[in-house]
Protein backbone atom coordinates (compact mmCIF):
# COMPACT_ATOMS: atom_id res chain seq x y z
CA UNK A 1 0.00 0.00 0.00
CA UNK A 2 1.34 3.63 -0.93
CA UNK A 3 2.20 6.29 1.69
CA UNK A 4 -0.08 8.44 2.67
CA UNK A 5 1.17 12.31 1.65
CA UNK A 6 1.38 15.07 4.66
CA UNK A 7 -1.80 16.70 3.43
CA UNK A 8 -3.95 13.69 3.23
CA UNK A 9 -2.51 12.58 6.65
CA UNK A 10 -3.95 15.63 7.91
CA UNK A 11 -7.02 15.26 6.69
CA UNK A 12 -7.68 11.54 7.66
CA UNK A 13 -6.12 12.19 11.13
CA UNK A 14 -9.39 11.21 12.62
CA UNK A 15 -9.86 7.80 11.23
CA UNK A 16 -6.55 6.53 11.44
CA UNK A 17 -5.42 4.03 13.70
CA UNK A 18 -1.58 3.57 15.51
CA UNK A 19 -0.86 1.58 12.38
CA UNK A 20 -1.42 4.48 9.85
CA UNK A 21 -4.82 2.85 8.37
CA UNK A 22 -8.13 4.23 7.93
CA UNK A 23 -10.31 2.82 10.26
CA UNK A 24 -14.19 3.17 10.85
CA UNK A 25 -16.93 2.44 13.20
CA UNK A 26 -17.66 -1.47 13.78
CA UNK A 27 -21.36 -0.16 12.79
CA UNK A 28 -20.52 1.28 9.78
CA UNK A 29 -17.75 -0.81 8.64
CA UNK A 30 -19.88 -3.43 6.69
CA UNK A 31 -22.52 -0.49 5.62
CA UNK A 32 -23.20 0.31 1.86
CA UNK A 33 -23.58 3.30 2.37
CA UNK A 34 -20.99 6.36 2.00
CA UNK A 35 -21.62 8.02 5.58
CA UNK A 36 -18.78 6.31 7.21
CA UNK A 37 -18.01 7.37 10.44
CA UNK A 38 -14.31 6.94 12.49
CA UNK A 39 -14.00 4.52 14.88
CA UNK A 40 -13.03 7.36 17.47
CA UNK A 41 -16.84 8.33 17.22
CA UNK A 42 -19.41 7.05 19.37
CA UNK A 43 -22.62 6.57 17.05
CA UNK A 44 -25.22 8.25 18.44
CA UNK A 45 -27.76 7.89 15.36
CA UNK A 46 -26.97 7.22 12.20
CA UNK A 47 -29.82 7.67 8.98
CA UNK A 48 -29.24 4.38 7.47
CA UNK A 49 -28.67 1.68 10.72
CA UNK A 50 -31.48 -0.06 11.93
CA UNK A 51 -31.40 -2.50 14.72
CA UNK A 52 -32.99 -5.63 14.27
CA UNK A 53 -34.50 -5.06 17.83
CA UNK A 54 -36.15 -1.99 16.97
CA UNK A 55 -39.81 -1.98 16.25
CA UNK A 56 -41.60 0.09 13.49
CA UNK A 57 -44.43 2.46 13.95
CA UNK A 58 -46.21 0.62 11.99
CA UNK A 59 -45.72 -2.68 13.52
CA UNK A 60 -46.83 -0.81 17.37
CA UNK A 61 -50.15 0.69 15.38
CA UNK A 62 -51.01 -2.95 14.17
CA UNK A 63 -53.14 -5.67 17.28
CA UNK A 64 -51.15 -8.24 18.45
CA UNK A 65 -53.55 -11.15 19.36
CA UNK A 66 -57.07 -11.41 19.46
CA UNK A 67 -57.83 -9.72 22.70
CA UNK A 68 -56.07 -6.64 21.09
CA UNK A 69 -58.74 -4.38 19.11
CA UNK A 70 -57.68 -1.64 17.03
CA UNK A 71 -58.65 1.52 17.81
């Protein structure tokens, strides 16, 4: 792998690791998208994750068994 120049050093100070490489966020690392963040960053929301814990307003708006009745 090529050197990094002084100027791009600079700019990528924030993502690279003791080893000289860029480095990002375990969340975003395997992430299509182009919104990387560094691995220095605590991700407090990002547009694109979604756990696969989190429920959907539409799944809370829909009755769950029949005792349930929607509204």
């Amino acid at each position: 792998m090529p050197r990094m120049s002084k100027s791009r050093k600079l700019e990528w100070s924030f993502f690279l690791n003791d080893r000289g490489r860029i480095t990002f966020n375990a969340l975003c690392r395997k992430c299509v998208h182009d919104c990387k963040q560094s691995f220095r960053a605590v991700v407090i929301e990002c547009p694109h994750y979604r756990s696969k814990r989190a429920k959907t307003e539409h799944d809370v708006s829909l009755p769950r068994g029949p005792t349930d009745k929607p509204p």
